[in-house]
Protein backbone atom coordinates (compact mmCIF):
# COMPACT_ATOMS: atom_id res chain seq x y z
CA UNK A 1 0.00 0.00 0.00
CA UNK A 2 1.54 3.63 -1.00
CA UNK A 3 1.21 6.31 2.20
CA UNK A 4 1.14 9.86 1.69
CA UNK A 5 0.71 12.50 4.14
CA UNK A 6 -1.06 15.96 3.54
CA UNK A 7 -1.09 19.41 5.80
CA UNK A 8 -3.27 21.85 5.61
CA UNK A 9 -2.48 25.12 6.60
CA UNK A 10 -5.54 27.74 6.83
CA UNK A 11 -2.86 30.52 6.37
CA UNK A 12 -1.77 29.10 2.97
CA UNK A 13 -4.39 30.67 0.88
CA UNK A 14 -4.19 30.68 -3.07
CA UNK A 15 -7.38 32.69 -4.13
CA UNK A 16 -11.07 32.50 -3.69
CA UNK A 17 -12.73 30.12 -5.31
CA UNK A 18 -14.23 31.01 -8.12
CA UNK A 19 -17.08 30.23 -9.30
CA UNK A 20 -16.52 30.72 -13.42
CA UNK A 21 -14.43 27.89 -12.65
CA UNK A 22 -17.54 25.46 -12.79
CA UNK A 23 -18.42 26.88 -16.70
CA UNK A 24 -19.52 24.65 -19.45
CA UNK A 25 -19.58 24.44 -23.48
CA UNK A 26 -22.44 24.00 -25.82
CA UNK A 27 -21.40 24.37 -29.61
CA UNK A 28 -23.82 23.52 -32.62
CA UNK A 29 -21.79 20.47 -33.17
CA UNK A 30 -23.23 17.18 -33.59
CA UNK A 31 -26.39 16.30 -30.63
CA UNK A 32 -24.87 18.61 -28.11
CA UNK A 33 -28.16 21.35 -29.18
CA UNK A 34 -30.80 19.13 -31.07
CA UNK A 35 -31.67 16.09 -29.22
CA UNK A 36 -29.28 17.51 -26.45
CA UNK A 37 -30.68 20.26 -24.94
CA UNK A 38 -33.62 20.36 -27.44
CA UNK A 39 -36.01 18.06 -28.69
CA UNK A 40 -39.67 19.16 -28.97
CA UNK A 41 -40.92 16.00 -29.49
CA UNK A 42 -39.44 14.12 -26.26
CA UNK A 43 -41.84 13.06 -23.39
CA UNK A 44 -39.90 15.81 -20.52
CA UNK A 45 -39.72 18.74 -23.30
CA UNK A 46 -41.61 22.08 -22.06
CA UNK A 47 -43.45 24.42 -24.08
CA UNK A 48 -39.97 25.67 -25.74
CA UNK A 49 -38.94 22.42 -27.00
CA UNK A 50 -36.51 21.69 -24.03
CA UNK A 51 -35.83 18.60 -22.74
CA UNK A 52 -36.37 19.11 -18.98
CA UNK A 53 -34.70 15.75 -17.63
CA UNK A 54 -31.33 17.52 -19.48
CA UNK A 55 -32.31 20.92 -17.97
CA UNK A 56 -32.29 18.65 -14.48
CA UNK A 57 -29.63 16.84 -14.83
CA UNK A 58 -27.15 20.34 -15.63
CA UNK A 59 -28.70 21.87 -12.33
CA UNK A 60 -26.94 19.34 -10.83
CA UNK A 61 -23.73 19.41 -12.64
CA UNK A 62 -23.76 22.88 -11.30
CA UNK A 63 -22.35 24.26 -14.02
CA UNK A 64 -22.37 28.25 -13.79
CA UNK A 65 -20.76 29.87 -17.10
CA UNK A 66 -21.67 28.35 -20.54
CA UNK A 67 -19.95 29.42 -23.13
CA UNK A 68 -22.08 29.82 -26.55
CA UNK A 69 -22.38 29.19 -30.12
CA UNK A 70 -18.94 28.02 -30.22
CA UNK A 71 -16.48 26.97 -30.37
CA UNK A 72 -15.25 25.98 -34.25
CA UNK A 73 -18.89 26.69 -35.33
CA UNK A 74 -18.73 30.39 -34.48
CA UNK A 75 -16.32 30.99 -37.47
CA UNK A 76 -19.11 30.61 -39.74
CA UNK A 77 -21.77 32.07 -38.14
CA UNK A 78 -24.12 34.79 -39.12
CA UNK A 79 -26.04 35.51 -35.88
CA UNK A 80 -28.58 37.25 -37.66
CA UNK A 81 -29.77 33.63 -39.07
CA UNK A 82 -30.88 32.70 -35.62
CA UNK A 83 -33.45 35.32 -34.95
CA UNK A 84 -37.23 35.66 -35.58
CA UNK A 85 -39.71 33.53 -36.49
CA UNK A 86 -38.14 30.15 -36.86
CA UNK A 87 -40.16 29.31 -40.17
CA UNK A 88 -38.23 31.97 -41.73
CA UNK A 89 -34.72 30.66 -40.84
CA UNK A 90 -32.18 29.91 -43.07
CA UNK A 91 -30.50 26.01 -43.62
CA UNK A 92 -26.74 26.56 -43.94
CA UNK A 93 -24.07 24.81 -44.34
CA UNK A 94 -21.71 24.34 -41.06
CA UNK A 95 -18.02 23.95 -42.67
CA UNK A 96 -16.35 23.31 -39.47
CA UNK A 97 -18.29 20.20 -38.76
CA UNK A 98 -19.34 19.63 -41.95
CA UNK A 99 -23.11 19.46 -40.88
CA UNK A 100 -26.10 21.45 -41.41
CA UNK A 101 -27.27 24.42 -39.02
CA UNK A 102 -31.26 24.40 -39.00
CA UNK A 103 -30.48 27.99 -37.27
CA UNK A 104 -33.86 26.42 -34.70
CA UNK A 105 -32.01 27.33 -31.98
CA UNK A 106 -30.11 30.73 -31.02
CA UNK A 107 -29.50 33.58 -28.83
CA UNK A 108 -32.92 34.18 -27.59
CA UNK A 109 -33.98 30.69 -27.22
CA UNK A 110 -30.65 29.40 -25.52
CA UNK A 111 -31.24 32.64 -23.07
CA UNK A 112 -34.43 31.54 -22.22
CA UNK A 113 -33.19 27.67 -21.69
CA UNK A 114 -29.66 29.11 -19.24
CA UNK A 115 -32.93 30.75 -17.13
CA UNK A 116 -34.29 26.91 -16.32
CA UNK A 117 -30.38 26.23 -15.24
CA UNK A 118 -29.21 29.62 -13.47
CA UNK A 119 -26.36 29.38 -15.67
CA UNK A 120 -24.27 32.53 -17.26
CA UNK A 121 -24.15 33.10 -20.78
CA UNK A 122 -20.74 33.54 -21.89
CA UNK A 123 -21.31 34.39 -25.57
CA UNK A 124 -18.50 33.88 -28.46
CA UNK A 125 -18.56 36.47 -31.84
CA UNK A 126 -17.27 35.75 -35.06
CA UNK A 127 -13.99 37.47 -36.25
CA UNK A 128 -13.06 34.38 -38.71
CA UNK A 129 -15.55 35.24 -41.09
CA UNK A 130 -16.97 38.20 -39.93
CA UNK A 131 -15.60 41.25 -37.62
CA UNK A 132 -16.26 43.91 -36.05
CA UNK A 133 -19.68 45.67 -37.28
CA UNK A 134 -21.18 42.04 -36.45
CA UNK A 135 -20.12 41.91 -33.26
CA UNK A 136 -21.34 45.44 -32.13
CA UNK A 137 -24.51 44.85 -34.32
CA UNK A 138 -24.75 41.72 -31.83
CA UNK A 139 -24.09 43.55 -28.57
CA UNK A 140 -26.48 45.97 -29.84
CA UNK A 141 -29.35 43.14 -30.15
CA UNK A 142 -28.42 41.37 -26.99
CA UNK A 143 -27.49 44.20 -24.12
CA UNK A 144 -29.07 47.50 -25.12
CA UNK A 145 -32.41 47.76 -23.14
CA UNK A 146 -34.33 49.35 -26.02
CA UNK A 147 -35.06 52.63 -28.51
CA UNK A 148 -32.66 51.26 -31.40
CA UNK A 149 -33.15 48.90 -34.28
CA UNK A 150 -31.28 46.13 -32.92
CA UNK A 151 -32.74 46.53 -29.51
CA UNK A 152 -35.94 46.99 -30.82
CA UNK A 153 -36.08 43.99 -32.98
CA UNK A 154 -34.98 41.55 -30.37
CA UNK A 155 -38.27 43.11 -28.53
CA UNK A 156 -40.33 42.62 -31.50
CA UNK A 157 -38.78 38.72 -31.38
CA UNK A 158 -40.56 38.22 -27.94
CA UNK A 159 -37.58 39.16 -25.71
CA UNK A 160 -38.29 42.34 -24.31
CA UNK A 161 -35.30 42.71 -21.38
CA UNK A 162 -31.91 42.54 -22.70
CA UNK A 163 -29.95 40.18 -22.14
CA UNK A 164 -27.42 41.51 -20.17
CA UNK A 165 -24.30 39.68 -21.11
CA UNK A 166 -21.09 40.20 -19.44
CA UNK A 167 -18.55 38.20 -20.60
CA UNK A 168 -17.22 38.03 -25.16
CA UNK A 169 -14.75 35.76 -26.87
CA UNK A 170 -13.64 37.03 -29.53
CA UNK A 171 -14.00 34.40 -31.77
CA UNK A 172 -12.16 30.86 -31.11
CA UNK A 173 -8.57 29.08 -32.07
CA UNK A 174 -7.30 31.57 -34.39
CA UNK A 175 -4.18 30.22 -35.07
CA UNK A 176 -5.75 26.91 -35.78
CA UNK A 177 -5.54 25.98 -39.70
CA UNK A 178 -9.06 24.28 -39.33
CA UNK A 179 -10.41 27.29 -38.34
CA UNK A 180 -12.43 29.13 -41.14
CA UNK A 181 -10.71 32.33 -41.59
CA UNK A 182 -7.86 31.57 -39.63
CA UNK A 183 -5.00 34.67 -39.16
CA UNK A 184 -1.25 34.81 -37.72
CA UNK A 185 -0.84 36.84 -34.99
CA UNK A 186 0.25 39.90 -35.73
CA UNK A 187 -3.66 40.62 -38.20
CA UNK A 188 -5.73 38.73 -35.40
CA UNK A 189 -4.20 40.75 -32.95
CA UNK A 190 -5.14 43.95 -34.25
CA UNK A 191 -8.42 42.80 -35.68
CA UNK A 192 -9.36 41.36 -31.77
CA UNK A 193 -8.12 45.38 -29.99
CA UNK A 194 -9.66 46.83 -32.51
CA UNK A 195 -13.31 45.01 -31.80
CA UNK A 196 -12.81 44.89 -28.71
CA UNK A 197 -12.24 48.92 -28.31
CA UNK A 198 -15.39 49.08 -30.17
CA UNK A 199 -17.32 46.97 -28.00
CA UNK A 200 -15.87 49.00 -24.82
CA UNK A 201 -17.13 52.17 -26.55
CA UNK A 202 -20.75 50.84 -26.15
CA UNK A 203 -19.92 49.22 -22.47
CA UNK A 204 -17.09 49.63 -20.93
CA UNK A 205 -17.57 46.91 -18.34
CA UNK A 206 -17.74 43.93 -20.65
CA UNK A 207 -15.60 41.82 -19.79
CA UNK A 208 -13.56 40.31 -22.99
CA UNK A 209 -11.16 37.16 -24.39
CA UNK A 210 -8.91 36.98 -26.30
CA UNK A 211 -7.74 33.78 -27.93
CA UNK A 212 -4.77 32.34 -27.20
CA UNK A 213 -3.10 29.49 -29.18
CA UNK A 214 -5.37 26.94 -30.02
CA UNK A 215 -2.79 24.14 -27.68
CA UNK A 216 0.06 24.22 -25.86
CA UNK A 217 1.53 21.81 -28.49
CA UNK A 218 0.64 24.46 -31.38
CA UNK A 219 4.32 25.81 -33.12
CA UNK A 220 2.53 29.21 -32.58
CA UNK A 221 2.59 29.07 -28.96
CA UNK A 222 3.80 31.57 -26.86
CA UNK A 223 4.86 33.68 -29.69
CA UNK A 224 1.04 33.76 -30.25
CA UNK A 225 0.74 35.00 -26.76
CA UNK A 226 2.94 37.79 -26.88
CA UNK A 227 2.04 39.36 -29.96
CA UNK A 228 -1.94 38.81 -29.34
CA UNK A 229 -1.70 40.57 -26.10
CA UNK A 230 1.05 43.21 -27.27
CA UNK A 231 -1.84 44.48 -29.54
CA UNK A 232 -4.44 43.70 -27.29
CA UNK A 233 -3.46 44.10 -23.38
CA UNK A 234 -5.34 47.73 -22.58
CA UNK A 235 -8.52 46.68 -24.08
CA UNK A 236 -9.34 43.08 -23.11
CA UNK A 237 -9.73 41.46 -19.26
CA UNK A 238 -8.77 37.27 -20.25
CA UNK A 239 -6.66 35.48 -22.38
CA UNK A 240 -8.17 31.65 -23.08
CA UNK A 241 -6.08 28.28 -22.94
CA UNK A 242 -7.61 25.08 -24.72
CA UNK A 243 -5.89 21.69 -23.44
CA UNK A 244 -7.60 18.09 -24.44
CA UNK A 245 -6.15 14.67 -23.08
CA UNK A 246 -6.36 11.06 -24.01
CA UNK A 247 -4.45 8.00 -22.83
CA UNK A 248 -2.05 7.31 -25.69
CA UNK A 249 -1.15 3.61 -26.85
CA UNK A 250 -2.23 1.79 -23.70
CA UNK A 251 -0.21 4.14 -21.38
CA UNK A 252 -2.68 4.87 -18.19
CA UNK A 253 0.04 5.76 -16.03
CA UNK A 254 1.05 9.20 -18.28
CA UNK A 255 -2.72 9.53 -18.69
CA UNK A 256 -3.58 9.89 -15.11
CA UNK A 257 -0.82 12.37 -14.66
CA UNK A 258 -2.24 14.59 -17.35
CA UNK A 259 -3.00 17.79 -14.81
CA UNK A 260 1.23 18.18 -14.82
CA UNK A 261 0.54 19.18 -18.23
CA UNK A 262 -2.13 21.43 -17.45
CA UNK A 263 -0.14 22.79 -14.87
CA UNK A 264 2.75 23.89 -17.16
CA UNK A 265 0.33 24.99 -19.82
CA UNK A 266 -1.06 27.64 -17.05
CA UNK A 267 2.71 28.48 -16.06
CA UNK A 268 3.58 29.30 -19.94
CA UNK A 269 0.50 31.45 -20.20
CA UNK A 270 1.17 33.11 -17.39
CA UNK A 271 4.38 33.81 -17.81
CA UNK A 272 3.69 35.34 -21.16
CA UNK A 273 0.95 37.78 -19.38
CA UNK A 274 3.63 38.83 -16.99
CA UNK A 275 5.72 39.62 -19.43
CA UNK A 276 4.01 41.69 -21.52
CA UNK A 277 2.46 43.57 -18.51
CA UNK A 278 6.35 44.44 -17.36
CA UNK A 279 6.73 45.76 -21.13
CA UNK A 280 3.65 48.01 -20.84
CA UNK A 281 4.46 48.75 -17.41
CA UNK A 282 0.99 48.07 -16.50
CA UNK A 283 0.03 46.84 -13.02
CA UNK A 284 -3.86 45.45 -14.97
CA UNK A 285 -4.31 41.71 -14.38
CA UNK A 286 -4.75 39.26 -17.44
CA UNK A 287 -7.13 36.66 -15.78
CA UNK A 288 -6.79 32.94 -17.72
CA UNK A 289 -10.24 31.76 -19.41
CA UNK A 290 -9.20 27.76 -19.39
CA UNK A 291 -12.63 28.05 -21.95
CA UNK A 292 -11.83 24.22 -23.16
CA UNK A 293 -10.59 21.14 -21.44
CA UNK A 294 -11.44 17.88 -21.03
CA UNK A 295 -10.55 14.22 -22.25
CA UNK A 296 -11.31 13.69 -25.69
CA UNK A 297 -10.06 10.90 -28.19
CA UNK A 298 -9.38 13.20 -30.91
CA UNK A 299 -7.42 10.41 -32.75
CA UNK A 300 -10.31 7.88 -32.81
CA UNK A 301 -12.39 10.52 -34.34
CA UNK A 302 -10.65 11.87 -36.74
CA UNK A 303 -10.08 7.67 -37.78
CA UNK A 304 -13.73 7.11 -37.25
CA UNK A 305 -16.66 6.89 -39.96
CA UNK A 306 -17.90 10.35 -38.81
CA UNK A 307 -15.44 12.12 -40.93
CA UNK A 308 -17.44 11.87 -44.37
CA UNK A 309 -18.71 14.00 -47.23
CA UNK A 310 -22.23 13.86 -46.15
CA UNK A 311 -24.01 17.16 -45.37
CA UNK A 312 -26.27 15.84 -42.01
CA UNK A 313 -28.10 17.83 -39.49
CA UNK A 314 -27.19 16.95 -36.22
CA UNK A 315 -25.18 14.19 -36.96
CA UNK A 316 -23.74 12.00 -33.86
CA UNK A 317 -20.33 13.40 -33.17
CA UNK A 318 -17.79 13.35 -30.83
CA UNK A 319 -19.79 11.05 -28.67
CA UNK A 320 -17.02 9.76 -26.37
CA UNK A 321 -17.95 7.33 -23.85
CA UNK A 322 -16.16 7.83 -20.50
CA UNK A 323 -14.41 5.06 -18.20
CA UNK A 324 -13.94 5.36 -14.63
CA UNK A 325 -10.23 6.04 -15.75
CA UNK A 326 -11.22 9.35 -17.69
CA UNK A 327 -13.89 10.39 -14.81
CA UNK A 328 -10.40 10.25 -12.67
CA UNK A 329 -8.45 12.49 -15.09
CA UNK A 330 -10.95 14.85 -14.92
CA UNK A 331 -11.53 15.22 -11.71
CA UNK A 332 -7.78 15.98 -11.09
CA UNK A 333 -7.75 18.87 -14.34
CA UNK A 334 -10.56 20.17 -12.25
CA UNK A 335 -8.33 20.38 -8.81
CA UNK A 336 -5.50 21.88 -11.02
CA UNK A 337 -7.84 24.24 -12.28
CA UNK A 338 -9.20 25.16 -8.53
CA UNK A 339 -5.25 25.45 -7.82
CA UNK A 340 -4.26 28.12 -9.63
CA UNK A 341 -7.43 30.20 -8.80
CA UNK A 342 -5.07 32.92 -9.06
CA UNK A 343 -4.57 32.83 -12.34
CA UNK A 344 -7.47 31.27 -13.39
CA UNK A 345 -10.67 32.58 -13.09
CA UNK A 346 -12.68 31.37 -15.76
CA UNK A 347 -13.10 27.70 -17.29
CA UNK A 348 -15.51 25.85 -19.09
CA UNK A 349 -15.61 21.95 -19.66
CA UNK A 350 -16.23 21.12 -23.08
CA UNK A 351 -19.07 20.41 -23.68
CA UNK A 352 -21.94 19.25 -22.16
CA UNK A 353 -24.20 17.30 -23.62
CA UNK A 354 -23.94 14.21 -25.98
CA UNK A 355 -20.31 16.15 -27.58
CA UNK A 356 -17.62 14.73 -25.29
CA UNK A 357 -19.94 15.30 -22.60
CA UNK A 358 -20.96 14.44 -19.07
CA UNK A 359 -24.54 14.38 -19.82
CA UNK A 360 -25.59 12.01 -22.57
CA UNK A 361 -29.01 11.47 -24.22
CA UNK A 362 -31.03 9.37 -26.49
CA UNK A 363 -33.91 10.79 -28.88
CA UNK A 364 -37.22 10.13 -27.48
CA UNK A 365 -35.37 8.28 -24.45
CA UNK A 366 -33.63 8.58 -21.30
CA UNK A 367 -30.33 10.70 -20.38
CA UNK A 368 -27.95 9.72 -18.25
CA UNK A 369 -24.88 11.10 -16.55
CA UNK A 370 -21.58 10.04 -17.50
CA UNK A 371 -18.74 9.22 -15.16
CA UNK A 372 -16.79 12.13 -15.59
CA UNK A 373 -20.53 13.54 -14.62
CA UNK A 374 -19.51 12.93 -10.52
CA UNK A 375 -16.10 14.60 -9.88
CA UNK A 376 -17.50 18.31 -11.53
CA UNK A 377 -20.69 18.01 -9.73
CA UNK A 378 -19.47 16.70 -6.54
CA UNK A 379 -16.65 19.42 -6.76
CA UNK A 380 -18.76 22.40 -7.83
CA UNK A 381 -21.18 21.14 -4.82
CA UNK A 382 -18.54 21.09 -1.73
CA UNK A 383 -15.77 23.66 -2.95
CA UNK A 384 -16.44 27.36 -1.67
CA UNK A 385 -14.68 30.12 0.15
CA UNK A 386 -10.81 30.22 -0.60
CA UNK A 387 -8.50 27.16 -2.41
CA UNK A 388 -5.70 26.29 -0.11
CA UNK A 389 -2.57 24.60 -0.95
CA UNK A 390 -1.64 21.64 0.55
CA UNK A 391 1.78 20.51 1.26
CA UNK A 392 1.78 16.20 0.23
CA UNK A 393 4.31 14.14 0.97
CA UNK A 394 3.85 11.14 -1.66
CA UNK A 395 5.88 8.35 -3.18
CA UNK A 396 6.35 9.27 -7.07
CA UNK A 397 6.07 7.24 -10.41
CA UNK A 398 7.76 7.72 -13.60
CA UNK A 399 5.59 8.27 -16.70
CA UNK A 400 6.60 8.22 -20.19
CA UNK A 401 5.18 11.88 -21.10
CA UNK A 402 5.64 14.17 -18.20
CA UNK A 403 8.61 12.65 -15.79
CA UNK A 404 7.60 12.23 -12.29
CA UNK A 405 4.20 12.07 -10.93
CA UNK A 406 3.08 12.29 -7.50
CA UNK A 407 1.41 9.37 -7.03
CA UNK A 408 -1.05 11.22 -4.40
CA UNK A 409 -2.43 14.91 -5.52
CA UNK A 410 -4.87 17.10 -3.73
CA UNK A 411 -6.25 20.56 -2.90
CA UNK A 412 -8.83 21.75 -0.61
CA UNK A 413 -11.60 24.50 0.31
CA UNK A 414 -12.20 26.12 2.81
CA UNK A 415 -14.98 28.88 4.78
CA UNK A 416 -16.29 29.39 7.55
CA UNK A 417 -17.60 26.14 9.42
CA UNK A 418 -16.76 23.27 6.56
CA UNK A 419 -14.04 22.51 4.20
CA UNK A 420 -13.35 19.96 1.50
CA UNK A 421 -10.79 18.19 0.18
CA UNK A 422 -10.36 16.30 -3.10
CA UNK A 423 -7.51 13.68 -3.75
CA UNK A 424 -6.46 11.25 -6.63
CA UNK A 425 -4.85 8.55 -6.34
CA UNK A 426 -2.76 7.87 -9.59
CA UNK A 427 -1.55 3.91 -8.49
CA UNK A 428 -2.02 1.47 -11.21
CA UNK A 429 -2.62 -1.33 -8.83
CA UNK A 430 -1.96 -0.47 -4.85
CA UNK A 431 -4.41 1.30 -2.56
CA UNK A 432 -2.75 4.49 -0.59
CA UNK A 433 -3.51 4.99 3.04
CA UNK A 434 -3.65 8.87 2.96
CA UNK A 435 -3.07 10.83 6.73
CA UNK A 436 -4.27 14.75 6.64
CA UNK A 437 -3.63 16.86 9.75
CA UNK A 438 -6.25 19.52 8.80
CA UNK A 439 -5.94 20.99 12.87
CA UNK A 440 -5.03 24.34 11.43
CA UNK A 441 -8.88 24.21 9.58
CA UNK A 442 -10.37 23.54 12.98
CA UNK A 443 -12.20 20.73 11.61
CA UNK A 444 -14.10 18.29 13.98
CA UNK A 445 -16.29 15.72 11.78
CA UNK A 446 -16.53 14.18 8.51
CA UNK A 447 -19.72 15.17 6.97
CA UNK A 448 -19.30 13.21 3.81
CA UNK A 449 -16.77 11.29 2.16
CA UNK A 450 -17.17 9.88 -1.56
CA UNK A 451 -14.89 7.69 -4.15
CA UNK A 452 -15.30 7.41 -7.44
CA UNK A 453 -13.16 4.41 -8.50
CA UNK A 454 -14.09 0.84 -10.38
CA UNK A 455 -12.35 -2.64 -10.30
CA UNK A 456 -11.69 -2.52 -13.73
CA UNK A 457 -10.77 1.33 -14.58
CA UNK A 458 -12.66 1.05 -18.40
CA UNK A 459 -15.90 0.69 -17.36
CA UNK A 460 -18.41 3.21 -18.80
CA UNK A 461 -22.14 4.32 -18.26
CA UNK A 462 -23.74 3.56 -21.17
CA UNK A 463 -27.55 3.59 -22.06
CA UNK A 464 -27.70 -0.01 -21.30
CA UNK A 465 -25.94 0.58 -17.77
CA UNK A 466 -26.23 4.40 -17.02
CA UNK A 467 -25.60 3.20 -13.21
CA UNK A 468 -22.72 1.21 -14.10
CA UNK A 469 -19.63 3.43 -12.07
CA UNK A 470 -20.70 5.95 -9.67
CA UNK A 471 -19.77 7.40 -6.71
CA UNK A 472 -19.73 5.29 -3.02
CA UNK A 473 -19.41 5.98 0.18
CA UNK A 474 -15.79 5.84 1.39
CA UNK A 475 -15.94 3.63 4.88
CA UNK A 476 -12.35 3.89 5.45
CA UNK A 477 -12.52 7.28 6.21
CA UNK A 478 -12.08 8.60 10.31
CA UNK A 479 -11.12 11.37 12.18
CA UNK A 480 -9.11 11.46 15.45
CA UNK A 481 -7.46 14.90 17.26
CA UNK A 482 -7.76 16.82 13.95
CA UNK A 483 -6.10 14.55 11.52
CA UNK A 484 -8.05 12.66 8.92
CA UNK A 485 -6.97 9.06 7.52
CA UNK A 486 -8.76 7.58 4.37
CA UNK A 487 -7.95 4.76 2.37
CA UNK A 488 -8.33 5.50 -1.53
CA UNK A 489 -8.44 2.87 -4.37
CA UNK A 490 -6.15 2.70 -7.02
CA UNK A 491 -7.13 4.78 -10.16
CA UNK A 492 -9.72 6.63 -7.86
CA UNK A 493 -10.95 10.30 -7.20
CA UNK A 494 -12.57 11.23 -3.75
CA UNK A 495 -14.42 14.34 -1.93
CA UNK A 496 -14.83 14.51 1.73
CA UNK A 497 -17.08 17.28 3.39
CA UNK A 498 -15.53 18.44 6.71
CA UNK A 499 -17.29 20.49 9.46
């Protein structure tokens, strides 16, 4: 059995927790709108078409940002398709996905639908294909209360209150060369201060991101960085980071140590702020938008049968199926995320329904949650106040992709009168006995402890088993004179509560 030992220190505060941290993704790609989030004909759908057992199931996710229309998607978009009456919108051609856009669903109605889940609209423009006259013309429609032709048409649509949104991307990937309209860095810089001193002029508290490189592996990163932001710095508030991760030719052990790579990415970006802020000497803070992440198997896509010449609507896409393995991995991107609360202050798991997803569904059926469904939902649940850092002694493992691992990795919450914790353990095959003196948090009582794990680290919730790995009771877990002890399983991811 490894042992680790972990000691937390109330003093050693990283940043309040924030809540953007908890944001999601939905893109027009594939099921993630139609027969994700809508589907007028299912047996839960309300008036508007919405499935409610989906509208459910993200209330408890707890997701509190979602990022909108895309994404790849938003390259291509004309907005203006996605307005009025719906008999009246336009079919067109989505070359990112290579789908088609029934333009059913937009602005007002995915407004309306973030009401039934309290969530945040964090709304993307298009600068690929468009610039900036579409983008004001769209802050026009959306945020002025009324009394101009945008404003007053979005009345006249049957949304008379504005909708009041704070936070722009302006646009997505850039630098990527799948991206329609893609630019180098020196035209998309100027092109993204130059919209977004335009959109400042109508409201100067927007709140705006830029895009950074599309992936840390991209040969434009960090140059990308540094130019984007040397055009951009006075005039924009974030900077975004995209990161994806798979387990690579049967190697779990790199896998499960894929947060050291989100870790660095964060450093590099960072870094890159910092610099350009001495240059300006400028005390403003960059915040990080982390606006993607998540485990995908990009390679098994792009070698699957959904990569065809057919033009479908809604085709099925992207529709990973998670293992307790990923669920693991993405619990402990989420804890890296909560760890550098400092620099990141905005993040959105991509996406979240059906498109490499926590919440899956079937048309005219059930939906179910995924297992990478528990560690987001449990963590947005428990974590609140302000992130401290732990200090973890753990025995280490050598993986082929990022060196040495911690075998044992953690962070915790903490307010007033509870605190959590969250820990992974990374072992392949041995259970760790974990000891946490957590005296300093004045903590008495364990008010909950769960552990996501499975004997056999690929199993999946599917629609034939949607119950198949979920979260249990830990019943190793005590507390004596202020110091916690908990046995965790290998390949696992736990929460406890503490009062």
């Amino acid at each position: 059995m490894h042992r680790a030992h972990i000691v937390l220190d109330r003093q050693a505060v990283i940043a309040p927790v924030r809540r953007r941290t908890f944001g999601s993704f939905v893109e027009h790609l594939g099921r993630c709108v139609y027969t994700g989030i809508y589907e007028p004909e299912h047996p839960s759908a309300n008036k508007d078409g919405f499935r409610m057992d989906v509208v459910d199931l993200v209330r408890e996710l707890g997701s509190t940002t979602i990022r909108y229309p895309g994404g790849n998607f938003v390259s291509g978009f004309r907005w203006e398709d996605s307005i009025g009456p719906r008999d009246k919108r336009p079919v067109r051609r989505d070359l990112a996905w290579h789908s088609l856009e029934s333009n059913q669903i937009g602005l007002d109605e995915f407004a309306a639908w973030l009401k039934l889940t309290g969530s945040e609209l964090m709304l993307a423009v298009n600068l690929g294909t468009r610039g900036i006259l579409s983008a004001l013309d769209l802050l026009e429609y959306a945020n002025h209360p009324s009394g101009t032709a945008l404003s007053d048409l979005r009345i006249a649509n049957g949304t008379p209150e504005p909708h009041n949104i704070r936070m722009w991307c302006l646009g997505n990937e850039m630098d990527g060369p799948w991206q329609t309209g893609f630019l180098n860095a020196e035209d998309y810089g100027k092109l993204a201060a130059r919209t977004a001193s335009a959109m400042k002029m109508a409201d100067k508290d927007l709140e705006l991101v830029v895009c950074g490189s599309s992936s840390a592996g991209m040969p434009t990163f960090g140059d990308w960085e540094r130019t984007v932001l040397e055009h951009s710095f006075e005039h924009v508030d974030y900077i975004s980071c995209h990161a994806y991760y798979q387990e690579h030719d049967g190697d779990l052990g790199s896998f499960l140590a894929s947060a050291l790579d989100m870790d660095f990415f964060i450093d590099g970006v960072a870094a890159t702020v910092d610099h350009v802020a001495a240059k300006k000497h400028s005390s403003k803070k960059i915040g990080i938008s982390f606006d993607e992440w998540n485990v995908w198997y990009q390679k098994e896509h792009q070698e699957s049968d959904e990569v065809n010449d057919e033009w479908r609507h809604a085709p099925r896409q992207l529709e990973d199926v998670y293992s307790a393995a990923d669920a693991v991995v993405v619990g402990n991107l989420l804890m890296t995320l909560l760890k550098r609360s400092d620099r990141v202050t905005s993040a959105s798991l991509a996406q979240l329904v059906n498109v490499i997803a926590p919440i899956m569904t079937e048309p005219g059926g059930p939906a179910w949650r995924q297992t990478s469904f528990y560690p987001f939902s449990i963590t947005s649940r428990l974590a609140a106040g302000e992130v401290i850092r732990p200090a973890i002694e753990s025995p280490t493992y050598t993986t082929a992709r990022y060196g040495e691992a911690s075998v044992i990795d953690a962070v915790a919450t903490v307010e007033e009168d509870r605190s959590a914790l969250f820990l992974v353990n990374r072992g392949l095959s041995q259970p760790a006995q974990v000891t946490v003196d957590v005296r300093s948090l004045g903590s008495s009582r364990i008010l909950e402890a769960l552990t996501l794990a499975d004997q056999d680290v690929y199993a999946k919730n599917t629609l034939a088993e949607p119950n198949r790995v979920v979260p249990h009771t830990n019943p190793n877990a005590t507390m004596t004179d202020g110091v916690l002890t908990i046995e965790l399983p290998p390949v696992s991811w736990t929460a406890v509560a503490l009062h």
